[in-house]
PDB file of N, CA and C in Angstrom:
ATOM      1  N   UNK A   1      -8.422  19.156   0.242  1.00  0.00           N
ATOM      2  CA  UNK A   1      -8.177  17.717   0.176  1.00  0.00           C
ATOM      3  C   UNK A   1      -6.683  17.524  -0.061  1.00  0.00           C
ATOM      4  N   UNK A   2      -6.252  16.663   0.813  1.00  0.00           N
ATOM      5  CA  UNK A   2      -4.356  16.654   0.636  1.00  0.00           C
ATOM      6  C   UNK A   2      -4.460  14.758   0.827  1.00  0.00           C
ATOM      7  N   UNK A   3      -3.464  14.412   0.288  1.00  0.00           N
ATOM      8  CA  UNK A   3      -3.054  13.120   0.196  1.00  0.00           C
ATOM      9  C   UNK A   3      -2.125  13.033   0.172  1.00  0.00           C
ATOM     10  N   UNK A   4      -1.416  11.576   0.426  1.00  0.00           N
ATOM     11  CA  UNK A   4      -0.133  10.605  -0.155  1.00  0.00           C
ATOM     12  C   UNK A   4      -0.292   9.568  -0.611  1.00  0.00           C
ATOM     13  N   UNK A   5       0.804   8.837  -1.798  1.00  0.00           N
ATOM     14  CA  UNK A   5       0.233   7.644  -2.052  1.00  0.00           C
ATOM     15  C   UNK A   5       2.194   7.327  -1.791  1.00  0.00           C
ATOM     16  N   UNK A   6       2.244   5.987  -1.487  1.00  0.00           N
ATOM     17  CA  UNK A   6       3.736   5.289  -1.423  1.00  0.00           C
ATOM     18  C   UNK A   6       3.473   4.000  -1.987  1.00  0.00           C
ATOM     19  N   UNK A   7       4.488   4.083  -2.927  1.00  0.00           N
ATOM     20  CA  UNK A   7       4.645   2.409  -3.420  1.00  0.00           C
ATOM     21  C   UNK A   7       5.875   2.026  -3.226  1.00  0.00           C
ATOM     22  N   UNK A   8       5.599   1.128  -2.770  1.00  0.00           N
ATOM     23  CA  UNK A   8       7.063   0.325  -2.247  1.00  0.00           C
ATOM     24  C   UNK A   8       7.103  -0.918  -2.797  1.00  0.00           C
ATOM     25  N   UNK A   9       8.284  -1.571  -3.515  1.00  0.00           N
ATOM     26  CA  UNK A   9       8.338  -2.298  -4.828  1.00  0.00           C
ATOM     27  C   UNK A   9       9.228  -3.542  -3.779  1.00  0.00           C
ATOM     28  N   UNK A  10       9.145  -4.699  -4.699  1.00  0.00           N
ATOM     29  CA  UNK A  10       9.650  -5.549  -3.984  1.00  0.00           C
ATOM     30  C   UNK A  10      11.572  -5.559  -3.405  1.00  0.00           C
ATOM     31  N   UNK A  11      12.090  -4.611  -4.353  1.00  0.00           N
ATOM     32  CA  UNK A  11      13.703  -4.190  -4.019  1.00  0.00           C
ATOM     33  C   UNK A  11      13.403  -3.459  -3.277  1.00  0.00           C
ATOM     34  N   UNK A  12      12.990  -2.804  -2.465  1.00  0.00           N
ATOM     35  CA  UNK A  12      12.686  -2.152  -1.544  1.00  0.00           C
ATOM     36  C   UNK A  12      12.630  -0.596  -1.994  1.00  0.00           C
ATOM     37  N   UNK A  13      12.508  -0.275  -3.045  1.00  0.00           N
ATOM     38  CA  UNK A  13      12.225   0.802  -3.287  1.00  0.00           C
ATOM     39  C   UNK A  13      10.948   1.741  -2.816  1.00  0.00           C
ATOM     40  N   UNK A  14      11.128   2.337  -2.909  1.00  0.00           N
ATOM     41  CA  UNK A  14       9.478   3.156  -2.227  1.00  0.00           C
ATOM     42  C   UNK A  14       9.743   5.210  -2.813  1.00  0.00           C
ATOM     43  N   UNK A  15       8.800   4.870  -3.555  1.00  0.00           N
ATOM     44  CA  UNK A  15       8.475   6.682  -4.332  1.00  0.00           C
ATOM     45  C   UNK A  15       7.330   7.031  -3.561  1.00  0.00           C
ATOM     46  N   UNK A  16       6.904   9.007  -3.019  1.00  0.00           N
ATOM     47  CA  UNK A  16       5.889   8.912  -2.773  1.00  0.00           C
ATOM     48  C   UNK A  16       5.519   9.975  -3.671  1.00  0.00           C
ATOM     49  N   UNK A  17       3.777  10.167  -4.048  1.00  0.00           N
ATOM     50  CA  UNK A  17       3.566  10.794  -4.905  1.00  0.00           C
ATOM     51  C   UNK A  17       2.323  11.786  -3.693  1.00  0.00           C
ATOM     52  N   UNK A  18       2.705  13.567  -3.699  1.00  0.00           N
ATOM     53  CA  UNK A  18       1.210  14.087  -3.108  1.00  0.00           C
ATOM     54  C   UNK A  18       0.484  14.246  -3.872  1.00  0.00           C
ATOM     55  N   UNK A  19      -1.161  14.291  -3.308  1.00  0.00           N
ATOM     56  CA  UNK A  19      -2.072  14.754  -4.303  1.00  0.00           C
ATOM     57  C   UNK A  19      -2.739  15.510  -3.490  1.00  0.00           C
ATOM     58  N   UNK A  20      -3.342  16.811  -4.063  1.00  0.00           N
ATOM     59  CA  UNK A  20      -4.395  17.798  -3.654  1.00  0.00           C
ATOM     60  C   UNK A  20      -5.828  18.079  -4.249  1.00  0.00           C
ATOM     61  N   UNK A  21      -5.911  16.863  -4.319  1.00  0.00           N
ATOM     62  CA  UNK A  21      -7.439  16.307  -5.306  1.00  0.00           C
ATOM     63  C   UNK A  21      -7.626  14.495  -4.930  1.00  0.00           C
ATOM     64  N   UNK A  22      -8.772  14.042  -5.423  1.00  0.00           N
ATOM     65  CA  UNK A  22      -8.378  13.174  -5.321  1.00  0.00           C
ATOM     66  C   UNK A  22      -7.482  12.279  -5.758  1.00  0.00           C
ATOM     67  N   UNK A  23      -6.746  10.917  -5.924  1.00  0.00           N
ATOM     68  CA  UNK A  23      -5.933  10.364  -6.210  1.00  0.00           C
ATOM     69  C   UNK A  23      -6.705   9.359  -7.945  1.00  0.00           C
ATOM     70  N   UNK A  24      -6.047   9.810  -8.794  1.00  0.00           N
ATOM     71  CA  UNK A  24      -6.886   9.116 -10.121  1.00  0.00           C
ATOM     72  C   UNK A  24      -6.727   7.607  -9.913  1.00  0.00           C
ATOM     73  N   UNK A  25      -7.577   6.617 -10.137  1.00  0.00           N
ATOM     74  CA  UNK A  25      -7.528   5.276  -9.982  1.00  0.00           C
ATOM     75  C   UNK A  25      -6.130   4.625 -11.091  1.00  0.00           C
ATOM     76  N   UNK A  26      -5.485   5.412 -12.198  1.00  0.00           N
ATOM     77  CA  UNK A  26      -4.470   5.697 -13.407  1.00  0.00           C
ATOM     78  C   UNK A  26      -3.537   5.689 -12.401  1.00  0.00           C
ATOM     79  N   UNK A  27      -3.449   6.038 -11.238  1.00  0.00           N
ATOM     80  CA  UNK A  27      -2.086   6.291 -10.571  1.00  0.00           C
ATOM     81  C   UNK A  27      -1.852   5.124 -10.024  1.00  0.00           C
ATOM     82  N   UNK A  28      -3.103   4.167  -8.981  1.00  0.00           N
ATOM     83  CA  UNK A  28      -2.915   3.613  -8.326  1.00  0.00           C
ATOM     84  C   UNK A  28      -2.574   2.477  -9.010  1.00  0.00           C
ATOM     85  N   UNK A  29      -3.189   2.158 -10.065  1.00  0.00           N
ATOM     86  CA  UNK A  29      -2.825   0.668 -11.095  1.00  0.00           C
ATOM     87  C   UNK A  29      -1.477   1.200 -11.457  1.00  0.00           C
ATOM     88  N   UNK A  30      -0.855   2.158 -11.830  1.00  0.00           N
ATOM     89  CA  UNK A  30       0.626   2.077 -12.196  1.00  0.00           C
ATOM     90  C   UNK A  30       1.260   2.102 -11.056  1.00  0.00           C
ATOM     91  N   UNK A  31       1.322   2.163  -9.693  1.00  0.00           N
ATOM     92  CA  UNK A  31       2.280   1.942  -9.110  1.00  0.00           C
ATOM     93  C   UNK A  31       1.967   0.597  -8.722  1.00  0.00           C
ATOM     94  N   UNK A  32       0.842  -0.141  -9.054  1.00  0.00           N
ATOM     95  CA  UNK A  32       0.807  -2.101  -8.987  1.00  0.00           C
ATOM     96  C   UNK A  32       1.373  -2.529 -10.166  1.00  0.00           C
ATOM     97  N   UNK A  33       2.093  -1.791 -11.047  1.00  0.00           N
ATOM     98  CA  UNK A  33       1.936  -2.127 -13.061  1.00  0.00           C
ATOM     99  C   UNK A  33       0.723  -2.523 -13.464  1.00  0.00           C
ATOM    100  N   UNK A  34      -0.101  -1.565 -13.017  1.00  0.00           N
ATOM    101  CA  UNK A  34      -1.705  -2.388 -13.839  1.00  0.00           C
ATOM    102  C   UNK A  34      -2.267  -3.163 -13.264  1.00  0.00           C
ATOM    103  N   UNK A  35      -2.147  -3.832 -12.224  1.00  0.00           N
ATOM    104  CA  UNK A  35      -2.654  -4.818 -12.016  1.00  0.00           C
ATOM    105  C   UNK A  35      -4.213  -4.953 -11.392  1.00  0.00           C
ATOM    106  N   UNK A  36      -4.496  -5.631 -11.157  1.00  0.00           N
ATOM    107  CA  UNK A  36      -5.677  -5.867 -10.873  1.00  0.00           C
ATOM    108  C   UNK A  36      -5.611  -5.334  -9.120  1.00  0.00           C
ATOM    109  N   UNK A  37      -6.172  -4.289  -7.836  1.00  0.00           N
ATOM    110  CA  UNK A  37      -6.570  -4.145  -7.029  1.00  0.00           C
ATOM    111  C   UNK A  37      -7.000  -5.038  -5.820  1.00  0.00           C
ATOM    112  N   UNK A  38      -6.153  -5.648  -4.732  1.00  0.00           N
ATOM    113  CA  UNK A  38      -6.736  -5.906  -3.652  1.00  0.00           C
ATOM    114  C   UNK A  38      -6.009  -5.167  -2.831  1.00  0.00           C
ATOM    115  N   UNK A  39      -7.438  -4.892  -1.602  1.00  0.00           N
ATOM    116  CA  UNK A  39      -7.369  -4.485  -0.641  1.00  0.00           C
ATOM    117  C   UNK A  39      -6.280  -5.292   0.734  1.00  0.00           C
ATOM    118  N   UNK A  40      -5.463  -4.700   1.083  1.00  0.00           N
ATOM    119  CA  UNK A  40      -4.320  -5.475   1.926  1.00  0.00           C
ATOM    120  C   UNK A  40      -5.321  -5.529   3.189  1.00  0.00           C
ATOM    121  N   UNK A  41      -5.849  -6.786   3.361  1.00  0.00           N
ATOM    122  CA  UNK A  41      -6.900  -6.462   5.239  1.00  0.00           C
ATOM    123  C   UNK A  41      -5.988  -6.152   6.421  1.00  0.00           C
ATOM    124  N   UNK A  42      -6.217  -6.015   7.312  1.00  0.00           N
ATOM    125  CA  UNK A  42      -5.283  -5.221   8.121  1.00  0.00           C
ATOM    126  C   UNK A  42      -4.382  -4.226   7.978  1.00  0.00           C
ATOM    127  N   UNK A  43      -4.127  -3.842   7.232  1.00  0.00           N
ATOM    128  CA  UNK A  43      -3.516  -3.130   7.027  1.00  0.00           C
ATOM    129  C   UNK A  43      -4.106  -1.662   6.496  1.00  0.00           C
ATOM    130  N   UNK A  44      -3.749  -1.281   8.192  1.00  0.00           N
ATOM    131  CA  UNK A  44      -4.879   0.533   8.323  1.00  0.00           C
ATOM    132  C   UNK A  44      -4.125   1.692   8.859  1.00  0.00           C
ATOM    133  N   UNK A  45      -2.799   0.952   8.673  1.00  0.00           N
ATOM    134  CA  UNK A  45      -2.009   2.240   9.653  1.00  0.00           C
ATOM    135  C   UNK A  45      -0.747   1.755   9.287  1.00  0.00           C
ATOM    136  N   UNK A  46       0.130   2.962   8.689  1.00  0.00           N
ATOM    137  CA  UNK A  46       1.366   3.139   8.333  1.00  0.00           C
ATOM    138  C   UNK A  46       2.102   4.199   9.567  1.00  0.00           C
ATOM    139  N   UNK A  47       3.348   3.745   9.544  1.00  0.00           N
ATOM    140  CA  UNK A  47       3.985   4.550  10.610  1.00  0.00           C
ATOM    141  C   UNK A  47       5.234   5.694   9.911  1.00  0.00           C
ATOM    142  N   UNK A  48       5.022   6.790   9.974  1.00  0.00           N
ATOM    143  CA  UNK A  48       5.887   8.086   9.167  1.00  0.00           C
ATOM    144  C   UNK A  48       6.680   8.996  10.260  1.00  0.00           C
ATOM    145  N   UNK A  49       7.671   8.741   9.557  1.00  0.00           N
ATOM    146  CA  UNK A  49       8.312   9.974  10.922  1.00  0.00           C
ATOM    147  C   UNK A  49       8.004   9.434  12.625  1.00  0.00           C
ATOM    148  N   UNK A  50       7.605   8.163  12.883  1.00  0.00           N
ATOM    149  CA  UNK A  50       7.482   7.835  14.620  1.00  0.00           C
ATOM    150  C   UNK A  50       5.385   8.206  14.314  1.00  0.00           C
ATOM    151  N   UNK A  51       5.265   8.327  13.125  1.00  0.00           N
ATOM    152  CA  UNK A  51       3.682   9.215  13.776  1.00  0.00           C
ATOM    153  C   UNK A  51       3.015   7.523  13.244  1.00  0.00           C
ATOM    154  N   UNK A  52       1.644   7.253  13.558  1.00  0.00           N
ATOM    155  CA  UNK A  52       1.055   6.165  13.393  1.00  0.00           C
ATOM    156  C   UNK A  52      -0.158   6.930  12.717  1.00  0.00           C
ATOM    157  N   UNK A  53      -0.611   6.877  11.167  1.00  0.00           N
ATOM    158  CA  UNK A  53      -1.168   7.088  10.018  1.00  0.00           C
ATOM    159  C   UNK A  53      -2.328   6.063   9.786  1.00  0.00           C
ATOM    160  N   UNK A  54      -3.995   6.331   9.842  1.00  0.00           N
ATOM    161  CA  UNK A  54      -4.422   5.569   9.093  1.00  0.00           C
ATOM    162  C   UNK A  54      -4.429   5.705   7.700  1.00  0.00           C
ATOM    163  N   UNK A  55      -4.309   4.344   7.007  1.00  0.00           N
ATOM    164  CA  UNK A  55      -4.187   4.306   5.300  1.00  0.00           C
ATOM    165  C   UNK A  55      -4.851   3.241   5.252  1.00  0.00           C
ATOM    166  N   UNK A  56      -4.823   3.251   3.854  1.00  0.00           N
ATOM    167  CA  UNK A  56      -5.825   2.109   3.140  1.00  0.00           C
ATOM    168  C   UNK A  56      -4.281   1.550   2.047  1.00  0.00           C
ATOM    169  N   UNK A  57      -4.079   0.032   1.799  1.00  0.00           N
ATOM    170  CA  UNK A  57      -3.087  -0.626   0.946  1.00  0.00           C
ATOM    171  C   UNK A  57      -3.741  -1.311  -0.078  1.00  0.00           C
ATOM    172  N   UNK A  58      -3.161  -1.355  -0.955  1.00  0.00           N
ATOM    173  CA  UNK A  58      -3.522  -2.127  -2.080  1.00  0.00           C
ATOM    174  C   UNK A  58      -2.407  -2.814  -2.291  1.00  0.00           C
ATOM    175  N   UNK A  59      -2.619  -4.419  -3.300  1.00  0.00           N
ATOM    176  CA  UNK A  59      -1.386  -5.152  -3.517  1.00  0.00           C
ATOM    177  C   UNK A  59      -2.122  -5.536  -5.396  1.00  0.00           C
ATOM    178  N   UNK A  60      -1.470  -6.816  -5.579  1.00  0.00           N
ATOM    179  CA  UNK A  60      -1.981  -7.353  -6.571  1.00  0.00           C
ATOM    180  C   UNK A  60      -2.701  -8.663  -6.461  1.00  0.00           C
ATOM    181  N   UNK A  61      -3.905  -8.368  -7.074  1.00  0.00           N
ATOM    182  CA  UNK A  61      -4.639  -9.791  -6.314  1.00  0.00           C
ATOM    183  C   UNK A  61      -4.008 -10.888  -6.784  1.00  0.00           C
ATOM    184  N   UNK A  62      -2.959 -10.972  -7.723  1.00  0.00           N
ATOM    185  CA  UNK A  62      -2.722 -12.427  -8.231  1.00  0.00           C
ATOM    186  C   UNK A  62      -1.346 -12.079  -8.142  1.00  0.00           C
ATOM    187  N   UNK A  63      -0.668 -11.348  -7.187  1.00  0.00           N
ATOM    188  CA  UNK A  63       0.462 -11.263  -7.085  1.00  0.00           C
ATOM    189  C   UNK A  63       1.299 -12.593  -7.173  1.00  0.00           C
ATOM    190  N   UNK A  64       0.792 -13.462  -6.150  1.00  0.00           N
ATOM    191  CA  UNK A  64       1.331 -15.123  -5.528  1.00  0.00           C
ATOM    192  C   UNK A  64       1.398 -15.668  -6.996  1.00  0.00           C
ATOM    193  N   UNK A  65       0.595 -15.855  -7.542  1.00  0.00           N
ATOM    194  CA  UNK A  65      -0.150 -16.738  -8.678  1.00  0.00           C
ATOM    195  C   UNK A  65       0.653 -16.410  -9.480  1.00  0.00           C
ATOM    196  N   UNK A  66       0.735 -14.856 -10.011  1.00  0.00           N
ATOM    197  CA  UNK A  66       1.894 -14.657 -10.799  1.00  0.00           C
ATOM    198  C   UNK A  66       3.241 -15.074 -11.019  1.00  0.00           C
ATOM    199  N   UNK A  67       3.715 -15.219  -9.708  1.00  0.00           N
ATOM    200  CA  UNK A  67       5.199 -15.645  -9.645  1.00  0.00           C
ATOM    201  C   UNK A  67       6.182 -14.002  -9.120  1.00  0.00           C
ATOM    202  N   UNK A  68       5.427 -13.264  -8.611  1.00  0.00           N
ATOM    203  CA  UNK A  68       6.010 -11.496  -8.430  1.00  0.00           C
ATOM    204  C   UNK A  68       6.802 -12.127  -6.876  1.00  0.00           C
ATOM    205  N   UNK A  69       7.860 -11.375  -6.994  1.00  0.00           N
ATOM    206  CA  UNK A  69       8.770 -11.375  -5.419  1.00  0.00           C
ATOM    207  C   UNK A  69       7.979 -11.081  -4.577  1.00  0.00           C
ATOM    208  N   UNK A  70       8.451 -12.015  -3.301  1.00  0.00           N
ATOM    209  CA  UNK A  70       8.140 -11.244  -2.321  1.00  0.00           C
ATOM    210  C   UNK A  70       8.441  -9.680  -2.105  1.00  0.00           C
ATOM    211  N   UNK A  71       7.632  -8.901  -1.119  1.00  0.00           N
ATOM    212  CA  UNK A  71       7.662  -7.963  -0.969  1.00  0.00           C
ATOM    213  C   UNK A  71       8.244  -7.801   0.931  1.00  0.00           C
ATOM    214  N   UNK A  72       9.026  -8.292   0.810  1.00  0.00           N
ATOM    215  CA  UNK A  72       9.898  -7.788   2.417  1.00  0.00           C
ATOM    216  C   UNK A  72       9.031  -6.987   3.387  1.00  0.00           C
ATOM    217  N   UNK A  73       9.656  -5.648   2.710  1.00  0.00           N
ATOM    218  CA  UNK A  73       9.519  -4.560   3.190  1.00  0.00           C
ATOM    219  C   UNK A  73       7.822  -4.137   3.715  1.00  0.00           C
ATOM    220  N   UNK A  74       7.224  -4.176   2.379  1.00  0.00           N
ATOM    221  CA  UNK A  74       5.901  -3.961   2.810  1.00  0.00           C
ATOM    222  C   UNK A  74       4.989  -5.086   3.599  1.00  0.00           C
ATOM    223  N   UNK A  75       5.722  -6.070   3.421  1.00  0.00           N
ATOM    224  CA  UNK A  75       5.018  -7.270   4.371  1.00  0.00           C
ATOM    225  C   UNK A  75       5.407  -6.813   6.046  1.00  0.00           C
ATOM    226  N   UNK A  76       6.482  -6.281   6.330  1.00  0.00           N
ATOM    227  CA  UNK A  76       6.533  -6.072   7.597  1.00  0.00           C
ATOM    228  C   UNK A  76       5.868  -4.523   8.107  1.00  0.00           C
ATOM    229  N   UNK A  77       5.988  -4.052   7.667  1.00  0.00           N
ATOM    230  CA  UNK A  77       4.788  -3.326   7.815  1.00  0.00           C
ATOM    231  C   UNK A  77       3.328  -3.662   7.899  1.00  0.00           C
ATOM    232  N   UNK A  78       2.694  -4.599   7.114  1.00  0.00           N
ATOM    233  CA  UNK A  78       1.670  -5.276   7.662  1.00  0.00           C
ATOM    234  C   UNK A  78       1.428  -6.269   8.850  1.00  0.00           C
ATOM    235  N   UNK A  79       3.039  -6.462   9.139  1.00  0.00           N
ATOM    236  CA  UNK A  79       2.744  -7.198  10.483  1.00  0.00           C
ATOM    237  C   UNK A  79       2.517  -6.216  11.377  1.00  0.00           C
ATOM    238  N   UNK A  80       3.376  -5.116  11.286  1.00  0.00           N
ATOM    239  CA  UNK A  80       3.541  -4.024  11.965  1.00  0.00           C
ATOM    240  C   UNK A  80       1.882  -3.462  12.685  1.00  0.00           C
ATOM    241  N   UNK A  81       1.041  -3.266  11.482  1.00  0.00           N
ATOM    242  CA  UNK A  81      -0.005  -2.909  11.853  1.00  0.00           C
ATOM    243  C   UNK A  81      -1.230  -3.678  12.127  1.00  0.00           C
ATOM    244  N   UNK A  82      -1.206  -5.119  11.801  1.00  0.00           N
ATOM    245  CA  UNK A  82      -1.824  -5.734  12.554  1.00  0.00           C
ATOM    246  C   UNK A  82      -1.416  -6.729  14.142  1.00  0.00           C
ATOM    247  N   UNK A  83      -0.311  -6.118  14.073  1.00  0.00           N
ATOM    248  CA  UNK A  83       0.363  -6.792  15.219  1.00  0.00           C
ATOM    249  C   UNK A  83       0.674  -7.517  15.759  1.00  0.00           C
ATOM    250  N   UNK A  84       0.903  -8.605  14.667  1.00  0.00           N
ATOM    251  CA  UNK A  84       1.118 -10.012  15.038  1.00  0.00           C
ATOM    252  C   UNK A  84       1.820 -10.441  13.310  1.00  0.00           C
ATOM    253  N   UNK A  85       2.185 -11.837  13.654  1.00  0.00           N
ATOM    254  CA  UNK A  85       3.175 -12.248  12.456  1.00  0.00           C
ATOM    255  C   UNK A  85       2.116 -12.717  11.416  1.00  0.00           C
ATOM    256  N   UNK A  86       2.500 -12.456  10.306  1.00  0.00           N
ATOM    257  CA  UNK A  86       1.515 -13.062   9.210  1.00  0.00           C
ATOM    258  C   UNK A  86       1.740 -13.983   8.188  1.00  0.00           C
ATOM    259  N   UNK A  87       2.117 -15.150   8.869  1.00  0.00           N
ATOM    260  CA  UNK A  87       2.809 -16.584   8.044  1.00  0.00           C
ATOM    261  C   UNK A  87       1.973 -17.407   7.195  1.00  0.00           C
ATOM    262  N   UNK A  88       0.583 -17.128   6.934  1.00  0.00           N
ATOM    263  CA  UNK A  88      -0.347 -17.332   6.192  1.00  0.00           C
ATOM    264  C   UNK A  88      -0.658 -16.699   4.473  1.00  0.00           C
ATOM    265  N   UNK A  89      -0.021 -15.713   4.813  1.00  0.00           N
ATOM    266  CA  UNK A  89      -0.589 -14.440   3.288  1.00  0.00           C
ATOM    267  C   UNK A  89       1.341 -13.877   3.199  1.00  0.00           C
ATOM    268  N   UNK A  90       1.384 -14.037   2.225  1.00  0.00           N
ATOM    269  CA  UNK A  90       2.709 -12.899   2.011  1.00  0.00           C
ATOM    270  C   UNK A  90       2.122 -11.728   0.509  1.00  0.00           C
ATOM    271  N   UNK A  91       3.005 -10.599   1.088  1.00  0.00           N
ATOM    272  CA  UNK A  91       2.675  -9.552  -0.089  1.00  0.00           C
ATOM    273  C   UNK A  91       3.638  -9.774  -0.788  1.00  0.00           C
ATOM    274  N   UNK A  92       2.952 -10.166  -2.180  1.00  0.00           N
ATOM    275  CA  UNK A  92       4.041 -10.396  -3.347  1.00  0.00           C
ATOM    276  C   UNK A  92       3.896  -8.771  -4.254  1.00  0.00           C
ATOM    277  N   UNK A  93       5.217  -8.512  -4.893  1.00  0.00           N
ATOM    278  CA  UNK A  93       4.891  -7.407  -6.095  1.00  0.00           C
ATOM    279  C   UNK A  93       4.822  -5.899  -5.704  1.00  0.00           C
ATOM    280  N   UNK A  94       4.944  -5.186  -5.830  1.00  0.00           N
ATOM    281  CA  UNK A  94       4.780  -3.340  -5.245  1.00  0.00           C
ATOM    282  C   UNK A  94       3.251  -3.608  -4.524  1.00  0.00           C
ATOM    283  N   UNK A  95       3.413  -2.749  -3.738  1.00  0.00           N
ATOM    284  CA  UNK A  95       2.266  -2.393  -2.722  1.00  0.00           C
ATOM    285  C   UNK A  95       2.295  -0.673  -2.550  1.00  0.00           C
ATOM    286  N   UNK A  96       0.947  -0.639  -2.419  1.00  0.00           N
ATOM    287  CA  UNK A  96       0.671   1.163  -2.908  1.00  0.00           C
ATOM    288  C   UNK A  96      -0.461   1.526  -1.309  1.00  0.00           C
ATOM    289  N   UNK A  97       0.583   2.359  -0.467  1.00  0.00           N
ATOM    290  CA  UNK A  97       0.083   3.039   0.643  1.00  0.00           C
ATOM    291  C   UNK A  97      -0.943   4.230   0.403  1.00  0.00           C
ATOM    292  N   UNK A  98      -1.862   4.714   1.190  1.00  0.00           N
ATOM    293  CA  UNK A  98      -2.597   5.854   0.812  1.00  0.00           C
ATOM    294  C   UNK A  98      -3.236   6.717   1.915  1.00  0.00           C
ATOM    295  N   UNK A  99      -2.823   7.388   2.385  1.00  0.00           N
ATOM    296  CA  UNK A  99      -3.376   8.387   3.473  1.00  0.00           C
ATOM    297  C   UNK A  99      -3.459   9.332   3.137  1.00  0.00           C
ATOM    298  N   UNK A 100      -4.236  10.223   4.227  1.00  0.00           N
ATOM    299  CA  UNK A 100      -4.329  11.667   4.043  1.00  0.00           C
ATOM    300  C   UNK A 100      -5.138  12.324   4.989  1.00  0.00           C
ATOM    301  N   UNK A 101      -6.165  13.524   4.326  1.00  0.00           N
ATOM    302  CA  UNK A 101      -6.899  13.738   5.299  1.00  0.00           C
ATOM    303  C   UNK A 101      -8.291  13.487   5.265  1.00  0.00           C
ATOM    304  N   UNK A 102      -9.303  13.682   5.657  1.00  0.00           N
ATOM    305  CA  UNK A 102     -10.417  13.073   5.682  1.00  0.00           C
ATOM    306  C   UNK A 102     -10.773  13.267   4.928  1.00  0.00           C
ATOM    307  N   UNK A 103     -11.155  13.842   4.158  1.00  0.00           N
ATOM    308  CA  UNK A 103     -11.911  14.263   2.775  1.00  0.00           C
ATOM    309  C   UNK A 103     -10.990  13.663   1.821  1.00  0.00           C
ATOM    310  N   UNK A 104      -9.517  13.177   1.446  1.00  0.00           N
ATOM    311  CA  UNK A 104      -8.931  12.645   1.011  1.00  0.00           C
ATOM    312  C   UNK A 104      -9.150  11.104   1.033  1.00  0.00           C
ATOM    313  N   UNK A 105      -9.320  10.846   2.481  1.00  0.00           N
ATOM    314  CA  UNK A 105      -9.422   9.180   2.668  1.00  0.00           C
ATOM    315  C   UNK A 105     -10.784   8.663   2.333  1.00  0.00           C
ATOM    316  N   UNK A 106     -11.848   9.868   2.428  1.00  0.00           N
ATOM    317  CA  UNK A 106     -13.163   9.480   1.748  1.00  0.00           C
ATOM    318  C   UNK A 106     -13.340   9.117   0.421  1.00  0.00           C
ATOM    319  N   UNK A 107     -12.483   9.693  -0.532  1.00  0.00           N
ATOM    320  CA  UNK A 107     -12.572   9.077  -1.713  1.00  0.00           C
ATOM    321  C   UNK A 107     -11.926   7.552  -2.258  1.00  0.00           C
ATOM    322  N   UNK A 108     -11.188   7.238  -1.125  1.00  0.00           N
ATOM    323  CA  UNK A 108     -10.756   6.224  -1.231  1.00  0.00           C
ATOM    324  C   UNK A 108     -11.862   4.905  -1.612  1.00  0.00           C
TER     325      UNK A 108
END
């Protein structure tokens, strides 16, 4: 089982962390700061090196509500992969990427 997880913060920062197990749910709330888990919809495929990756995203469900920055970076990437502009929803706050390999993405 091999993984990645990327969080990419609203300054555009982005750390990635591997895992060769599954990924502890402890990891994924700290690269949101804790926050509470939503699923980013469309967003199923990250692009690495030119290669096109399915992943699964998480944001913060009350990112907006909160008052958290926009998130630039990871918002265009979600246009990216659903392929069209997304002027309805913006990703506020770090957003946490997650691929791997199948037995990796199953525990997701």
């Amino acid at each position: 089982m091999h993984g990645f997880m990327l969080t990419i913060r609203p300054d555009g920062t982005q750390t990635v962390k591997e895992y060769h197990g599954k990924v502890p749910l402890a990891d994924i709330k700290e690269g949101l700061d804790q926050a509470w888990l939503e699923m980013v919809p469309f967003l199923d495929e990250i692009v690495i090196d030119g290669i096109h990756i399915h992943c699964i995203a998480y944001c913060d469900e009350y990112g907006k509500i909160k008052g958290l920055p926009f998130n630039a970076v990871a918002h265009a990437r979600w246009e990216a992969a659903a392929g069209r502009s997304i002027v309805q929803d913006l990703l506020c706050g770090p957003v946490v990427f997650l691929w791997g390999d199948e037995a990796f993405m199953k525990t997701l």
